[in-house]
C-alpha atoms as a PDB file:
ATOM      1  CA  UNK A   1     225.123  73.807 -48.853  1.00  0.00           C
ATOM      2  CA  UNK A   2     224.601  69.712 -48.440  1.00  0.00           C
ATOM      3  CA  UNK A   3     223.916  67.513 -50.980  1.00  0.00           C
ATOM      4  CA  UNK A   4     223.535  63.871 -50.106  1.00  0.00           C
ATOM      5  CA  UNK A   5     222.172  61.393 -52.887  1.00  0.00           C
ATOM      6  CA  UNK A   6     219.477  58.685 -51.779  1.00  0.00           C
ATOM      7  CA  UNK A   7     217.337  56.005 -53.778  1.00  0.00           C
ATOM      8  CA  UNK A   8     213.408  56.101 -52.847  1.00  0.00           C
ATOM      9  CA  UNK A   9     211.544  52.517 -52.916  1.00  0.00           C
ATOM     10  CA  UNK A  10     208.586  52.606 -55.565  1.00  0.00           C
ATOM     11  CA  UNK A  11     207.609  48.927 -55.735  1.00  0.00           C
ATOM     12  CA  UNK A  12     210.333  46.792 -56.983  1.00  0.00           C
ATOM     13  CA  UNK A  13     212.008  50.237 -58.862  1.00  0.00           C
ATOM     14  CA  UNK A  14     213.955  53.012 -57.192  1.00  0.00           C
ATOM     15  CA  UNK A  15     213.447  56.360 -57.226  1.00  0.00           C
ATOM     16  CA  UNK A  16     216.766  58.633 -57.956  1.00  0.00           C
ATOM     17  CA  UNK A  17     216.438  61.500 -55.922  1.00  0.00           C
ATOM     18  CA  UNK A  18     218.789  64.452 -54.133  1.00  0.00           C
ATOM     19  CA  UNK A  19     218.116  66.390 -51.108  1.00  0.00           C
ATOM     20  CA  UNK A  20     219.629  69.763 -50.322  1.00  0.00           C
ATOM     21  CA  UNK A  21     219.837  71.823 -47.156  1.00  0.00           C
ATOM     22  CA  UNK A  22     221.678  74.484 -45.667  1.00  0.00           C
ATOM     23  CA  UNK A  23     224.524  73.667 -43.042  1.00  0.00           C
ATOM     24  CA  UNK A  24     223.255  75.326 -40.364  1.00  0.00           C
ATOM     25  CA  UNK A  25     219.438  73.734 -39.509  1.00  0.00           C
ATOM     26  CA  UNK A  26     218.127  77.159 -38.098  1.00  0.00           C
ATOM     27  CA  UNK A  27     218.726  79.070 -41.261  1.00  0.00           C
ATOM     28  CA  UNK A  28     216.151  81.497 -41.420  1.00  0.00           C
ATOM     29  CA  UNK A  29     212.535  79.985 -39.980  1.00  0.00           C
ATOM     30  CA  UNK A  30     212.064  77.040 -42.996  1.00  0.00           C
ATOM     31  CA  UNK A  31     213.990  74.522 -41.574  1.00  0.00           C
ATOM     32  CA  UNK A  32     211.047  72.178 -40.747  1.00  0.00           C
ATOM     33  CA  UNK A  33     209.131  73.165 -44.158  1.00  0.00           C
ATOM     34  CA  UNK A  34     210.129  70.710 -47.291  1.00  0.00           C
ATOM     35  CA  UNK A  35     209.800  71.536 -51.151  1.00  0.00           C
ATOM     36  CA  UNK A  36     209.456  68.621 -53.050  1.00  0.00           C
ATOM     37  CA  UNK A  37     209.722  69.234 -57.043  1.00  0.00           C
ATOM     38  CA  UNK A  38     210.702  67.482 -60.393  1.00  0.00           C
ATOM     39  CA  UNK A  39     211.394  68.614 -63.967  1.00  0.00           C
ATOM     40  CA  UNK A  40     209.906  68.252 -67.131  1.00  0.00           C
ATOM     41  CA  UNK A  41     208.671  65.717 -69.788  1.00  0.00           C
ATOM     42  CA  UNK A  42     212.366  65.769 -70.898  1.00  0.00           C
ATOM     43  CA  UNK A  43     215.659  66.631 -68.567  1.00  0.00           C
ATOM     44  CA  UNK A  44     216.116  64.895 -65.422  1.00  0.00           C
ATOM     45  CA  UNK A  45     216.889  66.072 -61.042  1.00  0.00           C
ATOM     46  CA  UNK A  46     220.305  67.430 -62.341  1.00  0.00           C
ATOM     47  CA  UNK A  47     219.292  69.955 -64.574  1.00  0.00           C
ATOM     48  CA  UNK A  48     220.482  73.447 -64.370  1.00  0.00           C
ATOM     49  CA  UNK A  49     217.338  75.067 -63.314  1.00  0.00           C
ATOM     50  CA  UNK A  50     216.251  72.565 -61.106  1.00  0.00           C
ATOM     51  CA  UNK A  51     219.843  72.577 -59.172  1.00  0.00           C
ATOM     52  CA  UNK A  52     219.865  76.416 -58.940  1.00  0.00           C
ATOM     53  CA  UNK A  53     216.449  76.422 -57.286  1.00  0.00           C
ATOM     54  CA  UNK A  54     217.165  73.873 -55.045  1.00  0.00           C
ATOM     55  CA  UNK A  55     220.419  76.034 -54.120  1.00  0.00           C
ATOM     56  CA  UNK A  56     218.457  78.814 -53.956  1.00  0.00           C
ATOM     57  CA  UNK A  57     215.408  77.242 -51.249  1.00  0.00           C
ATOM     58  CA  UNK A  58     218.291  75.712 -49.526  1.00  0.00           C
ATOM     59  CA  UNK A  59     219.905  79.436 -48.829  1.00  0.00           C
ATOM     60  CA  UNK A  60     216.802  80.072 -47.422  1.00  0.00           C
ATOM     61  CA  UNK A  61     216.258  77.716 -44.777  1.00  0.00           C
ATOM     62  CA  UNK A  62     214.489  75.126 -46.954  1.00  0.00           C
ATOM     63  CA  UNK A  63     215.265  71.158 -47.631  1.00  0.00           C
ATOM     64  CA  UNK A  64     214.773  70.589 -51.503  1.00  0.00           C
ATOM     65  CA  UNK A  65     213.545  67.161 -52.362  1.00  0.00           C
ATOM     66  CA  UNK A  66     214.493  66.806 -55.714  1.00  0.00           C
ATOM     67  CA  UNK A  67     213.786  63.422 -57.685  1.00  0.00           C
ATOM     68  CA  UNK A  68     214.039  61.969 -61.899  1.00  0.00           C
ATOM     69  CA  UNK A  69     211.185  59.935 -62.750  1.00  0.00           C
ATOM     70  CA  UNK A  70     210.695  58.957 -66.247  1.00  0.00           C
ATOM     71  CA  UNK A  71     209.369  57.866 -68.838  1.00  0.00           C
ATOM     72  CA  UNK A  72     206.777  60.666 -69.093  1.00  0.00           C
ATOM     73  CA  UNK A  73     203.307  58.658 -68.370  1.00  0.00           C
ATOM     74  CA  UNK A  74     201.179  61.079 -66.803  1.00  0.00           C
ATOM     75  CA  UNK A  75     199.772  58.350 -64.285  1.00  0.00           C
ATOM     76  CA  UNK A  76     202.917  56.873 -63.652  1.00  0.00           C
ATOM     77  CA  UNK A  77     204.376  60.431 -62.825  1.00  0.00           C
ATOM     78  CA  UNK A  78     201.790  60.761 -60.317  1.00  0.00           C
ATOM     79  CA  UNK A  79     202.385  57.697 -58.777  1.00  0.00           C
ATOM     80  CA  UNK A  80     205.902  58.205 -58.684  1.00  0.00           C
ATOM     81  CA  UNK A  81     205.521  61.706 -56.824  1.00  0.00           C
ATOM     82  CA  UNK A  82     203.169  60.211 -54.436  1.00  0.00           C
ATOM     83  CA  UNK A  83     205.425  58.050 -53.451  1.00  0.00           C
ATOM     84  CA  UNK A  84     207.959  60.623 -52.901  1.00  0.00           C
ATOM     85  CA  UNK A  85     205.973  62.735 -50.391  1.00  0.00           C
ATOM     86  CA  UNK A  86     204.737  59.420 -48.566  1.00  0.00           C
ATOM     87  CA  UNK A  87     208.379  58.994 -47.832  1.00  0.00           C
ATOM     88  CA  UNK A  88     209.482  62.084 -47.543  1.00  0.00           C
ATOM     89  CA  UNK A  89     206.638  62.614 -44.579  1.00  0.00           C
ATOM     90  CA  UNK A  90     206.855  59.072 -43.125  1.00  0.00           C
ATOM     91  CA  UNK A  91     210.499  58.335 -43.588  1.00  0.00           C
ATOM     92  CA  UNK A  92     212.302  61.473 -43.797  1.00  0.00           C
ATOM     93  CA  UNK A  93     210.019  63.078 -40.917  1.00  0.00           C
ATOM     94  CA  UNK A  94     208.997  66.246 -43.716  1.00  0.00           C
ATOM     95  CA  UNK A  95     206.425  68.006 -41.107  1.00  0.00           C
ATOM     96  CA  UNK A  96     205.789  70.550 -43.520  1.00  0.00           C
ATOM     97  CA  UNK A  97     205.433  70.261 -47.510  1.00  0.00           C
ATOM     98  CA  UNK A  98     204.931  72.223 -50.567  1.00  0.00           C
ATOM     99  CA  UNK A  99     205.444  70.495 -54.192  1.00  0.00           C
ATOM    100  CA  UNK A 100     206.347  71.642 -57.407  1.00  0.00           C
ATOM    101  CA  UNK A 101     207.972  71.136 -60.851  1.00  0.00           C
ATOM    102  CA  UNK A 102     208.367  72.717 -63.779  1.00  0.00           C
ATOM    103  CA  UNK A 103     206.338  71.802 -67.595  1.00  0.00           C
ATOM    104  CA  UNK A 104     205.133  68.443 -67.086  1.00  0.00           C
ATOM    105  CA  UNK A 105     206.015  68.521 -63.393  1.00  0.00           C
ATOM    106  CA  UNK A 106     204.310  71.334 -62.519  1.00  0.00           C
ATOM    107  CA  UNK A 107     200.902  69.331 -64.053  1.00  0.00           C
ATOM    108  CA  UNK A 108     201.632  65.978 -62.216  1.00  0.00           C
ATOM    109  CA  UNK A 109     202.290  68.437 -58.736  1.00  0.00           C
ATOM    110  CA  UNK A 110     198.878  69.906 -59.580  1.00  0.00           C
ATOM    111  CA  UNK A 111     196.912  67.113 -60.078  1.00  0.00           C
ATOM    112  CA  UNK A 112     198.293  65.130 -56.850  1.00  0.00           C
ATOM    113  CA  UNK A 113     196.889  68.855 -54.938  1.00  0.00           C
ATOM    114  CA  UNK A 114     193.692  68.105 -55.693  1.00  0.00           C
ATOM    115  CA  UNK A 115     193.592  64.520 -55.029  1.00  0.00           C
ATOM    116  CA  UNK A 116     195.212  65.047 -51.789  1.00  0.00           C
ATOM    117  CA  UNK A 117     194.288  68.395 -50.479  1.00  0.00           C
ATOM    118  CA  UNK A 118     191.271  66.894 -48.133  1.00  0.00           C
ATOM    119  CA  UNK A 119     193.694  65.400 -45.678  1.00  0.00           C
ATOM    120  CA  UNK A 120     196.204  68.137 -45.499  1.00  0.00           C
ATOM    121  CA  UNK A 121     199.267  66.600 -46.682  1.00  0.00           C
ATOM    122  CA  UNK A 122     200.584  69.261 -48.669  1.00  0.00           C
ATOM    123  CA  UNK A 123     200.524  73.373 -47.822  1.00  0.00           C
ATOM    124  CA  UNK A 124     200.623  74.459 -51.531  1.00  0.00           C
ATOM    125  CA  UNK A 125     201.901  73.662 -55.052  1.00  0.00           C
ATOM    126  CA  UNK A 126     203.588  75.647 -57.322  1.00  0.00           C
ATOM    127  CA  UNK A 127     204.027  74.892 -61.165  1.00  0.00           C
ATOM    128  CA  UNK A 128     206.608  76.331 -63.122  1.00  0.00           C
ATOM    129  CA  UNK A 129     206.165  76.867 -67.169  1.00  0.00           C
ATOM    130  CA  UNK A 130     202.659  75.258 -66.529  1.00  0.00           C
ATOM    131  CA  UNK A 131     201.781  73.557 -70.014  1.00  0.00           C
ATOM    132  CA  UNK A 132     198.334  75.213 -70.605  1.00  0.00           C
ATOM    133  CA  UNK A 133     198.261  73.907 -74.333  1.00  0.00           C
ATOM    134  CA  UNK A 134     200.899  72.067 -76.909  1.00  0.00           C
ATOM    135  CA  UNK A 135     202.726  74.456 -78.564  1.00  0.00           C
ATOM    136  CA  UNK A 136     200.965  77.576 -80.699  1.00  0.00           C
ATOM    137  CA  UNK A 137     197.575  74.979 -80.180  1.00  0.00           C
ATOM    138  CA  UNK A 138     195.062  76.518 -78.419  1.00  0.00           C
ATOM    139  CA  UNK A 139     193.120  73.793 -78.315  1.00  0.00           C
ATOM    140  CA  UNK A 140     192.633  71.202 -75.726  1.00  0.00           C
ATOM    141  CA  UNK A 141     193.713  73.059 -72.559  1.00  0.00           C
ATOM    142  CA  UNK A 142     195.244  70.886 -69.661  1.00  0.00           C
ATOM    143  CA  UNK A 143     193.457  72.365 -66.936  1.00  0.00           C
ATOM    144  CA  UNK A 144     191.560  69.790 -65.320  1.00  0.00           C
ATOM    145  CA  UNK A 145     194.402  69.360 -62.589  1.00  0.00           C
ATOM    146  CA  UNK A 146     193.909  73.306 -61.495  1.00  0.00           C
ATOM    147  CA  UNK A 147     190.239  73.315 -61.499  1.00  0.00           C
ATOM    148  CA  UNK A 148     189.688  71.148 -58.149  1.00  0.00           C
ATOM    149  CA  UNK A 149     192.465  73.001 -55.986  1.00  0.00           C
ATOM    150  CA  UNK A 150     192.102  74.817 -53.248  1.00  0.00           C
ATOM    151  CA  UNK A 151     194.933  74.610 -51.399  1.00  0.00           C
ATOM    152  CA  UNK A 152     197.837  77.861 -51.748  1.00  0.00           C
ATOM    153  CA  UNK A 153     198.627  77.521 -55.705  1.00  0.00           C
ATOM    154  CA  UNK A 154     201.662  79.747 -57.788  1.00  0.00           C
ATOM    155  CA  UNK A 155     201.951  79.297 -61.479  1.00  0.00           C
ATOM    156  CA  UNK A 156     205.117  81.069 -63.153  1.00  0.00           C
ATOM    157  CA  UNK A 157     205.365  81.129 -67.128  1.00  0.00           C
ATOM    158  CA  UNK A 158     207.392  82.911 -69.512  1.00  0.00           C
ATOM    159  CA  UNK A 159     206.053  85.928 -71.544  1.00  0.00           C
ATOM    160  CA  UNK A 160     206.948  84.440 -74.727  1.00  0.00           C
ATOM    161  CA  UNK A 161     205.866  80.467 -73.435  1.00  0.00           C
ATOM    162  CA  UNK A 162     204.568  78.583 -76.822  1.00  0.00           C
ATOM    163  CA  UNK A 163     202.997  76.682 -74.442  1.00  0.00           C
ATOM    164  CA  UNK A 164     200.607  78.937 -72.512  1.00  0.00           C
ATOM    165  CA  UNK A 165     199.036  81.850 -74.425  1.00  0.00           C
ATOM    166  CA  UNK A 166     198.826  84.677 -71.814  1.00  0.00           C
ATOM    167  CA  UNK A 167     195.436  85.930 -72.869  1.00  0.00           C
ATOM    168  CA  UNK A 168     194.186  82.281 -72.156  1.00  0.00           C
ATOM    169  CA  UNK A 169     196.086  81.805 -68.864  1.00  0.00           C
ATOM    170  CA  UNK A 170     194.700  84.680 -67.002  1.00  0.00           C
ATOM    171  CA  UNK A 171     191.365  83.993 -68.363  1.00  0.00           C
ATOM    172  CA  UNK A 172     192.012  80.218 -66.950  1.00  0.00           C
ATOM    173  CA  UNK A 173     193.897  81.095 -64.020  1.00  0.00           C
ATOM    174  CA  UNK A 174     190.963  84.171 -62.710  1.00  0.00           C
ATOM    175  CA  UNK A 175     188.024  81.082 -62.973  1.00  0.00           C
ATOM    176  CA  UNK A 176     190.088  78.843 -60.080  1.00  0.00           C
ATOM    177  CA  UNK A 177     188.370  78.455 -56.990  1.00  0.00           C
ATOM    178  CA  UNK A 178     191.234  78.426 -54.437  1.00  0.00           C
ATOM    179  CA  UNK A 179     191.342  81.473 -52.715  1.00  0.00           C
ATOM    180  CA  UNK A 180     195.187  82.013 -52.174  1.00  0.00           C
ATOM    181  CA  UNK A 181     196.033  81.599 -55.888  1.00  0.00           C
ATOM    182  CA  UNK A 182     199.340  84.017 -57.454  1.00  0.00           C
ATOM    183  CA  UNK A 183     200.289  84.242 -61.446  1.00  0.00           C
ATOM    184  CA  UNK A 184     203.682  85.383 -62.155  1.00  0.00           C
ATOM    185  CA  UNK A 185     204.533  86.157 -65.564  1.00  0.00           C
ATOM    186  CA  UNK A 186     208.688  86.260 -66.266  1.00  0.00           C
ATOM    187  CA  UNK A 187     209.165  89.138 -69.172  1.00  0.00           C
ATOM    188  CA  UNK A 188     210.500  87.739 -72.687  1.00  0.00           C
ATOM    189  CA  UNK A 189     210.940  84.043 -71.015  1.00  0.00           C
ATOM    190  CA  UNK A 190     209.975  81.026 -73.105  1.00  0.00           C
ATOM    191  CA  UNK A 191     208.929  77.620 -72.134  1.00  0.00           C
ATOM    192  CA  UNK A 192     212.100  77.157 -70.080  1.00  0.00           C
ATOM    193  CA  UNK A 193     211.854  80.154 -68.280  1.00  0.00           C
ATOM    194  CA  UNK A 194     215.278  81.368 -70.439  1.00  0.00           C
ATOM    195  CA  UNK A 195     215.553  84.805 -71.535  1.00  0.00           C
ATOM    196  CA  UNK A 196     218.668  86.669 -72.551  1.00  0.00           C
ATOM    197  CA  UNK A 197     220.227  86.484 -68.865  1.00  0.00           C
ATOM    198  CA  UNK A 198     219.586  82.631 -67.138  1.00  0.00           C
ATOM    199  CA  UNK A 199     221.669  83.792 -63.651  1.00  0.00           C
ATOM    200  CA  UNK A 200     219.176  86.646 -63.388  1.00  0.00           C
ATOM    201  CA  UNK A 201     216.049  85.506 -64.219  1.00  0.00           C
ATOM    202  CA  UNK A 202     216.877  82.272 -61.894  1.00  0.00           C
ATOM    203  CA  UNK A 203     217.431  84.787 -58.929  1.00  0.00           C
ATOM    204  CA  UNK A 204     214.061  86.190 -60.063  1.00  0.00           C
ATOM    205  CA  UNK A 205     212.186  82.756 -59.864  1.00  0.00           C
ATOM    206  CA  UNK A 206     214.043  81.373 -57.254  1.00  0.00           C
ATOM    207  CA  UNK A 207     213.453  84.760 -54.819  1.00  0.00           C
ATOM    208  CA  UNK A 208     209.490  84.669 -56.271  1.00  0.00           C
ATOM    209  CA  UNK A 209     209.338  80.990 -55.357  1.00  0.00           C
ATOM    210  CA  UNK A 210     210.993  81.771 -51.722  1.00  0.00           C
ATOM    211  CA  UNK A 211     208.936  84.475 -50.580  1.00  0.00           C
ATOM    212  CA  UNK A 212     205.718  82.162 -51.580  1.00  0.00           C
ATOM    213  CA  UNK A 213     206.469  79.588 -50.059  1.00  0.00           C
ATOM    214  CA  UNK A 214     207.849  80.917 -46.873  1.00  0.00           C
ATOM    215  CA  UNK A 215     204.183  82.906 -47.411  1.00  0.00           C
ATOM    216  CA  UNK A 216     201.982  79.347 -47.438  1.00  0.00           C
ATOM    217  CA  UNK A 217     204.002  77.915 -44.353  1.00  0.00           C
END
């Protein structure tokens, strides 16, 4: 596996970010298809989850575009990620793209799908621990950024996710209009996708996220 570090222009700021590939560029059939993702309201590109799923789409055939943008303003975070797949398609010659992130990430991905989705820049979104509601508050639910997409969506959450009450999730996630939509729910996983055994429910998600994507491509 490659790693090489690079700095993405975003006005008079740059963007820390890490891309990851496989050594060999005809690993599998993915090597022109990119997955662009970022973490939470908290952490940053470096940690642990993120890094094992970009290891784990690299193995595949993938390139992982990985980036840290804080501080977490919804509208900045949008702008920020944006920016990312404007150079990651102009610059970085990214024919093919699918976006993610986990918590907060995974909202910002969704909202840029459906501001975006009428000129085909992006082949699907996923959203990992998507933050339905704030924690045991059932009130309020965020999904105004997964109402309007209709592009190829996956949402993974834990089981045991504070976050997003199962009962309301599938009752959310069966009223989207996008016809190619998948809900994965990880057994006895909270909001970070953490159960009892992190290497093996990482080689769950990452395997999940895999086969989608390569599906959406």
């Amino acid at each position: 596996m490659v790693e090489n570090s690079l700095d993405i222009p975003f006005g008079e700021k740059r963007i820390p970010a890490i891309i990851t590939s496989h050594h060999s560029s005809n690993k599998d059939n993915n090597e022109n298809a990119w997955v662009i993702l970022t973490h939470g309201a908290g952490g940053d590109m470096n940690t642990k989850q993120l890094y094992t799923l970009s290891q784990h789409f690299a193995s595949s055939g993938f390139t992982v575009l990985r980036f840290t943008c804080k501080p977490p303003n919804f509208k900045y975070r949008v702008k920020v990620f944006t920016q990312v797949i404007e150079y990651a398609r102009t610059t970085l010659k990214a024919s093919r793209v699918i976006i993610g992130g986990r918590s907060m990430g995974g909202r910002v991905a969704a909202e840029i799908a459906c501001q975006s989705q009428s000129d085909s820049v992006i082949d699907g979104v996923f959203c990992l621990s998507y933050p339905l509601h704030k924690s045991n508050d059932h009130n309020n639910l965020r999904t105004s950024h997964l109402k309007g997409i209709e592009i190829p969506i996956l949402i993974v959450n834990g089981t045991k996710d504070t976050m997003c009450d199962m009962n309301l999730m599938n009752e959310q996630f069966n009223l989207l209009p996008c016809i190619s939509k998948t809900l994965n729910w990880i057994e006895n996983a909270d909001h970070s996708l953490e159960n009892k055994n992190f290497e093996q429910t990482m080689k769950e998600v990452g395997q999940m996220l895999v086969n989608w994507c390569s599906s959406v491509i």
